[in-house]
Protein backbone atom coordinates (compact mmCIF):
# COMPACT_ATOMS: atom_id res chain seq x y z
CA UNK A 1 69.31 9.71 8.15
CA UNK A 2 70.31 7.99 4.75
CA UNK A 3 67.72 8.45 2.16
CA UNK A 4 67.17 5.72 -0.87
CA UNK A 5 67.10 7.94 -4.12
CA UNK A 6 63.25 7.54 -5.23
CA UNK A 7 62.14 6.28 -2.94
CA UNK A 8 58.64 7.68 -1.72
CA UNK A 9 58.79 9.77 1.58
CA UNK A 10 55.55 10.15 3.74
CA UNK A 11 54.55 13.48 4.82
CA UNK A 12 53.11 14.08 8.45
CA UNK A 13 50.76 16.81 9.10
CA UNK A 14 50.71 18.41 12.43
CA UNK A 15 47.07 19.19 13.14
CA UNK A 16 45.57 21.22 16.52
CA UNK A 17 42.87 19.58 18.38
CA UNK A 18 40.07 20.95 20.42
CA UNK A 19 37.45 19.49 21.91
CA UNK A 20 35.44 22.64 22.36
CA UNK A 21 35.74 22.86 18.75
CA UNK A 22 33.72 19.70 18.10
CA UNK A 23 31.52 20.25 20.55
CA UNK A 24 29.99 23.25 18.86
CA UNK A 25 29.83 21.60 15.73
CA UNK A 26 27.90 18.82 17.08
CA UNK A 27 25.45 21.73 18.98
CA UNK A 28 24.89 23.71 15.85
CA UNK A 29 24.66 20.65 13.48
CA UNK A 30 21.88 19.01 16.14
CA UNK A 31 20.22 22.75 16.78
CA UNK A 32 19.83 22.91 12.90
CA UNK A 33 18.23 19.60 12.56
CA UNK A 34 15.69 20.12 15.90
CA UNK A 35 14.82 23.69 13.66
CA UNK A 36 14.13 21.82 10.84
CA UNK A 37 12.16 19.46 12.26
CA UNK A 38 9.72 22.23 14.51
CA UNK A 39 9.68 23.97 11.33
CA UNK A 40 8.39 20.39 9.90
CA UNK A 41 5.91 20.15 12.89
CA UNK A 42 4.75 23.29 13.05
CA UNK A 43 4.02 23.77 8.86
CA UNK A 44 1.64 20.28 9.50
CA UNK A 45 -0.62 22.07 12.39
CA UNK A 46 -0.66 24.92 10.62
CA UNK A 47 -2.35 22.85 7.61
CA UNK A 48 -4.47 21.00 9.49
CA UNK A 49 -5.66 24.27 11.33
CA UNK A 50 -6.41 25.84 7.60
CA UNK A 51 -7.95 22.52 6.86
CA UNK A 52 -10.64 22.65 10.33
CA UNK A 53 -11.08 26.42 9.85
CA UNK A 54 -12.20 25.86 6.02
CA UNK A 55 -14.47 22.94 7.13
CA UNK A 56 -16.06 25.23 9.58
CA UNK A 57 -16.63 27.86 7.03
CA UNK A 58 -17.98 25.45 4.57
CA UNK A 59 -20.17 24.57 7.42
CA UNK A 60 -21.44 27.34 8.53
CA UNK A 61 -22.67 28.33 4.56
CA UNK A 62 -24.80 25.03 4.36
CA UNK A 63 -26.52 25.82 7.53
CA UNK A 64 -27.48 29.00 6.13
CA UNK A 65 -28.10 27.76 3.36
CA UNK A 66 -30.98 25.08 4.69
CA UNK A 67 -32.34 27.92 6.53
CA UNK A 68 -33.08 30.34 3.86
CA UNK A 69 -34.52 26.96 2.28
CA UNK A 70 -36.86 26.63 4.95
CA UNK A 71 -37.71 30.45 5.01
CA UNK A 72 -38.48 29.70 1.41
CA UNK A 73 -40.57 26.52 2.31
CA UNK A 74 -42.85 28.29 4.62
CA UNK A 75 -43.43 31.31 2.47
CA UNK A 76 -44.53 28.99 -0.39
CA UNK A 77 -46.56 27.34 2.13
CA UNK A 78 -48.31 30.77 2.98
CA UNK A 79 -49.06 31.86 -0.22
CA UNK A 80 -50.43 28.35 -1.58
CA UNK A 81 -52.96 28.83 1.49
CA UNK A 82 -54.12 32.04 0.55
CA UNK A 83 -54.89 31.19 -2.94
CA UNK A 84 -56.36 28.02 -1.94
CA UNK A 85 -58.28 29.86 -0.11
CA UNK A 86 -60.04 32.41 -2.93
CA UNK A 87 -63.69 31.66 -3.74
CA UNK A 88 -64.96 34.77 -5.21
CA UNK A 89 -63.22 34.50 -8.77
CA UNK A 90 -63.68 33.51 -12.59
CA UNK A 91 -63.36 30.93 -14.13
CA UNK A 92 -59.92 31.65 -16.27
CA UNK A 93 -58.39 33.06 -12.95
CA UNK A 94 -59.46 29.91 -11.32
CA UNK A 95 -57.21 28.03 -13.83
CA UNK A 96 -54.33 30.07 -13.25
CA UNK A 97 -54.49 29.96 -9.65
CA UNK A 98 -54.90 26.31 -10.22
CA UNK A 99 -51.66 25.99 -12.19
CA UNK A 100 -49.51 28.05 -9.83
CA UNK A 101 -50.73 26.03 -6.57
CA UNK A 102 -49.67 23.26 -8.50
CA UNK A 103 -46.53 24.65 -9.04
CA UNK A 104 -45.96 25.89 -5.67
CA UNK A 105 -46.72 22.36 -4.81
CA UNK A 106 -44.00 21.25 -6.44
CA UNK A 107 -41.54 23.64 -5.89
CA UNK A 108 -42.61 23.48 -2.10
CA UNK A 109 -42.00 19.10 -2.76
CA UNK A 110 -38.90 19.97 -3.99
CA UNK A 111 -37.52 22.59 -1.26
CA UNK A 112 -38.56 19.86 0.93
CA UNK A 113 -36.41 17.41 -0.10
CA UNK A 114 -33.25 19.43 -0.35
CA UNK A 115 -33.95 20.63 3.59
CA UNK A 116 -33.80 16.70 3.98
CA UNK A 117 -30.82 16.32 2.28
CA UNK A 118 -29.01 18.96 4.02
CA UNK A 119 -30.02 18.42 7.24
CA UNK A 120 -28.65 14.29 6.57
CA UNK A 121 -25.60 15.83 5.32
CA UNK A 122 -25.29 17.71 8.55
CA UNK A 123 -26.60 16.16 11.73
CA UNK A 124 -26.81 12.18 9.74
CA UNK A 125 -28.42 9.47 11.78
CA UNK A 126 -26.22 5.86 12.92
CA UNK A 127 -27.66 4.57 9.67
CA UNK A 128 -26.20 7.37 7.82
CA UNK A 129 -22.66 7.11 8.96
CA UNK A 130 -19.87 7.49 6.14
CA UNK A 131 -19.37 7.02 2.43
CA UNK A 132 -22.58 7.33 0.98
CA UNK A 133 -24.44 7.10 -2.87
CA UNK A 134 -26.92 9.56 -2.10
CA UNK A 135 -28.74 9.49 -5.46
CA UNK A 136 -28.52 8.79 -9.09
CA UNK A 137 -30.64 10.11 -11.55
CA UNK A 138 -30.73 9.64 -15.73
CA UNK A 139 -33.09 12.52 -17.90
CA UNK A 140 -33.86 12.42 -21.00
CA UNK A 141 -32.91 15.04 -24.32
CA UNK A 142 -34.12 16.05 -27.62
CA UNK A 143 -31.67 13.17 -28.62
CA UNK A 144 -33.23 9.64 -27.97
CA UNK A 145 -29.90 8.33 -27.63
CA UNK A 146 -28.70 10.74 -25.50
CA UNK A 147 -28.83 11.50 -21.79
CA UNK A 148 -28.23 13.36 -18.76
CA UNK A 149 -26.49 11.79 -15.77
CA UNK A 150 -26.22 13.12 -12.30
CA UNK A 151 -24.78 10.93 -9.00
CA UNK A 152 -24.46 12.35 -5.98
CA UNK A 153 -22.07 11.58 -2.96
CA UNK A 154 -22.16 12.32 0.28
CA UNK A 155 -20.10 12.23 3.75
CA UNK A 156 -21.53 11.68 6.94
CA UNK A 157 -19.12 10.86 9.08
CA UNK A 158 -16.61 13.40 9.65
CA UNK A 159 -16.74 16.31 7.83
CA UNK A 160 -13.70 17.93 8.58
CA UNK A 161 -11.34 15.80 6.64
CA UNK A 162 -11.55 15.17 2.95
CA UNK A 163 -12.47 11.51 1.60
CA UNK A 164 -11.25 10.99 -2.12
CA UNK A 165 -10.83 7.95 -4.63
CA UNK A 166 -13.00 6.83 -7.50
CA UNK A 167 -16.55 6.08 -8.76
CA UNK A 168 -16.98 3.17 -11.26
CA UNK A 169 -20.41 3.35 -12.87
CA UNK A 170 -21.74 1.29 -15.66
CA UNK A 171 -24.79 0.88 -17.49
CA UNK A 172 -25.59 -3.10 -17.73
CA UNK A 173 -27.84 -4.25 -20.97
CA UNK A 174 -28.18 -6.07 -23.90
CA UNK A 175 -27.60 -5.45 -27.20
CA UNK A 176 -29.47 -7.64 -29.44
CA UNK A 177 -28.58 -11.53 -27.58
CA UNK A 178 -25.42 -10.48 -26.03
CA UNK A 179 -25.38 -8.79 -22.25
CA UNK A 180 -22.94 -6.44 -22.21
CA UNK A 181 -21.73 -3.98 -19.10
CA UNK A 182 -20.30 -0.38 -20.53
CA UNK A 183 -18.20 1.88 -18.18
CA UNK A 184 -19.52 5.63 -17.92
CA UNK A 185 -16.13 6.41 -19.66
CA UNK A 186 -17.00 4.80 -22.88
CA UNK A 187 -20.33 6.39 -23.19
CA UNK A 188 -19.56 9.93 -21.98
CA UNK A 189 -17.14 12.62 -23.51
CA UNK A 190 -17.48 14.17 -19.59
CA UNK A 191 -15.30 11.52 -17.71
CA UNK A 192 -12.16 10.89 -19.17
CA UNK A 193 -11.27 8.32 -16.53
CA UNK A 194 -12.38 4.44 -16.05
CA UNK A 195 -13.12 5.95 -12.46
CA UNK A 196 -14.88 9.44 -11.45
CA UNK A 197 -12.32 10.91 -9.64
CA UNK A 198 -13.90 12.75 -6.64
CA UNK A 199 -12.72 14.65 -3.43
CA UNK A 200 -14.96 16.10 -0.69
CA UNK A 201 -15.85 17.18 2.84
CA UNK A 202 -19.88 17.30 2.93
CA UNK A 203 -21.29 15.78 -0.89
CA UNK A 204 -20.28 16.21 -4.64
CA UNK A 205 -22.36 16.34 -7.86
CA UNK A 206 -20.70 13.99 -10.14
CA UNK A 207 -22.73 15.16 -13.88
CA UNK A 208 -22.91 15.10 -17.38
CA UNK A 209 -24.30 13.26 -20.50
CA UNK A 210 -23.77 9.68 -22.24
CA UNK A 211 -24.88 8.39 -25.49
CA UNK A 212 -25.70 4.96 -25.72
CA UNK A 213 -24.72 2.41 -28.79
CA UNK A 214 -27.42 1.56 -31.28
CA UNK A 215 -29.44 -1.07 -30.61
CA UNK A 216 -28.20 -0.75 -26.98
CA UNK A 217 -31.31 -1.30 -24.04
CA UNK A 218 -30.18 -0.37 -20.98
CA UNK A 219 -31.45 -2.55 -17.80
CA UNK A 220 -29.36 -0.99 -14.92
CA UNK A 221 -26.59 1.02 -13.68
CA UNK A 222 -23.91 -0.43 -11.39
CA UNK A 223 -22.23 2.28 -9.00
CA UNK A 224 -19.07 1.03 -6.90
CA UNK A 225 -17.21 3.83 -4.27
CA UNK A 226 -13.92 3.00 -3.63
CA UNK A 227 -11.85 5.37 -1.02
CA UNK A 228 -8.62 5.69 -0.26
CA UNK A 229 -6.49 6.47 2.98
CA UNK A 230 -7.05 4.86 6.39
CA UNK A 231 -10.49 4.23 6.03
CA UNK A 232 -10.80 3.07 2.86
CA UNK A 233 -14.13 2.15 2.11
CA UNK A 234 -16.04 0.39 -0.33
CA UNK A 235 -19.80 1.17 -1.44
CA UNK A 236 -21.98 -0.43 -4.25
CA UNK A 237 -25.38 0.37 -5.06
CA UNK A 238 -27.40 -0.54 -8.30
CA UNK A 239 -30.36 1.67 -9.85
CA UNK A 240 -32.85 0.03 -12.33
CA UNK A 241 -32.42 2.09 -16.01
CA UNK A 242 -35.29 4.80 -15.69
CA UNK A 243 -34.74 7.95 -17.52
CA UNK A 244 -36.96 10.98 -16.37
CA UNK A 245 -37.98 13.97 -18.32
CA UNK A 246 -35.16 16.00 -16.54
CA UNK A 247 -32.37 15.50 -14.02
């Protein structure tokens, strides 16, 4: 064969070919990818299991937790009786007695409404169903510009998942002729965030303090719930401004 000096010769390469070959190639590469995905699978039950098995624990501590409250309840409730019902002493005794039945009476007011609150959080009525403001509450300091916050959440529809997302509170006033509506952020050094961040099965405490401007009087606080994921929900509430003695 006559050959053209430079001129460019192909090269052929003789390569073997077997279908067996390829067809464990294929097997392995598909086997790899089913593993990966059962591996996949089985890491997401395995969560969720954690997830159900951590509810159930968290559960099972705020049942005994409203029963020892109730235990408490009725022993307050027995001893209030017997000192209510002591005649035969004097007069500076009488006073005492007097002040701790009050205070049993309010401790015993008190226990009572946390045994309502858990027992909403854990068996809650039709009414009661999902994202909830449970409460909000302002207290007063040594500081007459100063003050304690506390709003609490609550969950009442399924308590084994998590509901998250934010909580946009503001305290609505005036300040001298102007109306003016200040987010929580810009009056406390405890949320960093326009929106309280929270994240919970059964309820969250969402606390801390705020100082309001000078001349600032505060009329009411707006509270709006916004969750994420497939049931997003939204909740508002407002509470007219009164500031108690203590949260």
């Amino acid at each position: 064969m006559a050959m053209v000096k430079g001129s460019k010769q192909d090269q052929l390469e003789i390569v073997s070919f077997s279908p067996m070959q390829r067809f464990m190639r294929r097997t392995i590469f598909i086997l790899f990818l089913t593993a990966i995905v059962l591996a996949g699978l089985g890491y997401g039950r395995y969560q969720g299991w954690e997830e159900r098995r951590s509810a159930v624990i968290e559960r099972d501590e705020l049942r005994e937790t409203l029963s020892e409250l109730d235990k408490e309840n009725e022993q307050l409730r027995q001893k209030t009786a017997v000192l209510s019902r002591g005649n035969q002493i004097d007069q500076k005794t009488y006073a005492e007695v007097r002040n701790t039945i009050t205070d049993l009476n309010a401790r015993i007011a008190q226990l009572e409404n946390e045994v309502t609150f858990y027992k909403r959080v854990m068996a809650p009525s039709s009414e009661d169903q999902g994202l909830r403001i449970e409460s909000w509450a302002v207290g007063q300091t040594l500081n007459p510009s100063r003050f304690s916050f506390k709003l609490v959440l609550t969950q009442a529809a399924d308590n084994n998942d998590y509901i998250e997302g934010h909580a946009l509170v503001s305290v609505v006033g005036m300040q001298g002729s102007t109306r003016r509506v200040l987010p929580l952020r810009d009056l406390s050094p405890d949320v960093k965030d326009l929106g309280v961040k929270f994240r919970f099965r059964f309820f969250q405490n969402v606390s801390g303090e705020m100082v309001l401007p000078k001349g600032f009087k505060p009329e009411k606080i707006e509270v709006i719930l916004q969750s994420t994921g497939r049931k997003a929900m939204r909740v508002e509430k407002n509470y007219e401004w009164s500031a108690q003695e203590a949260v």
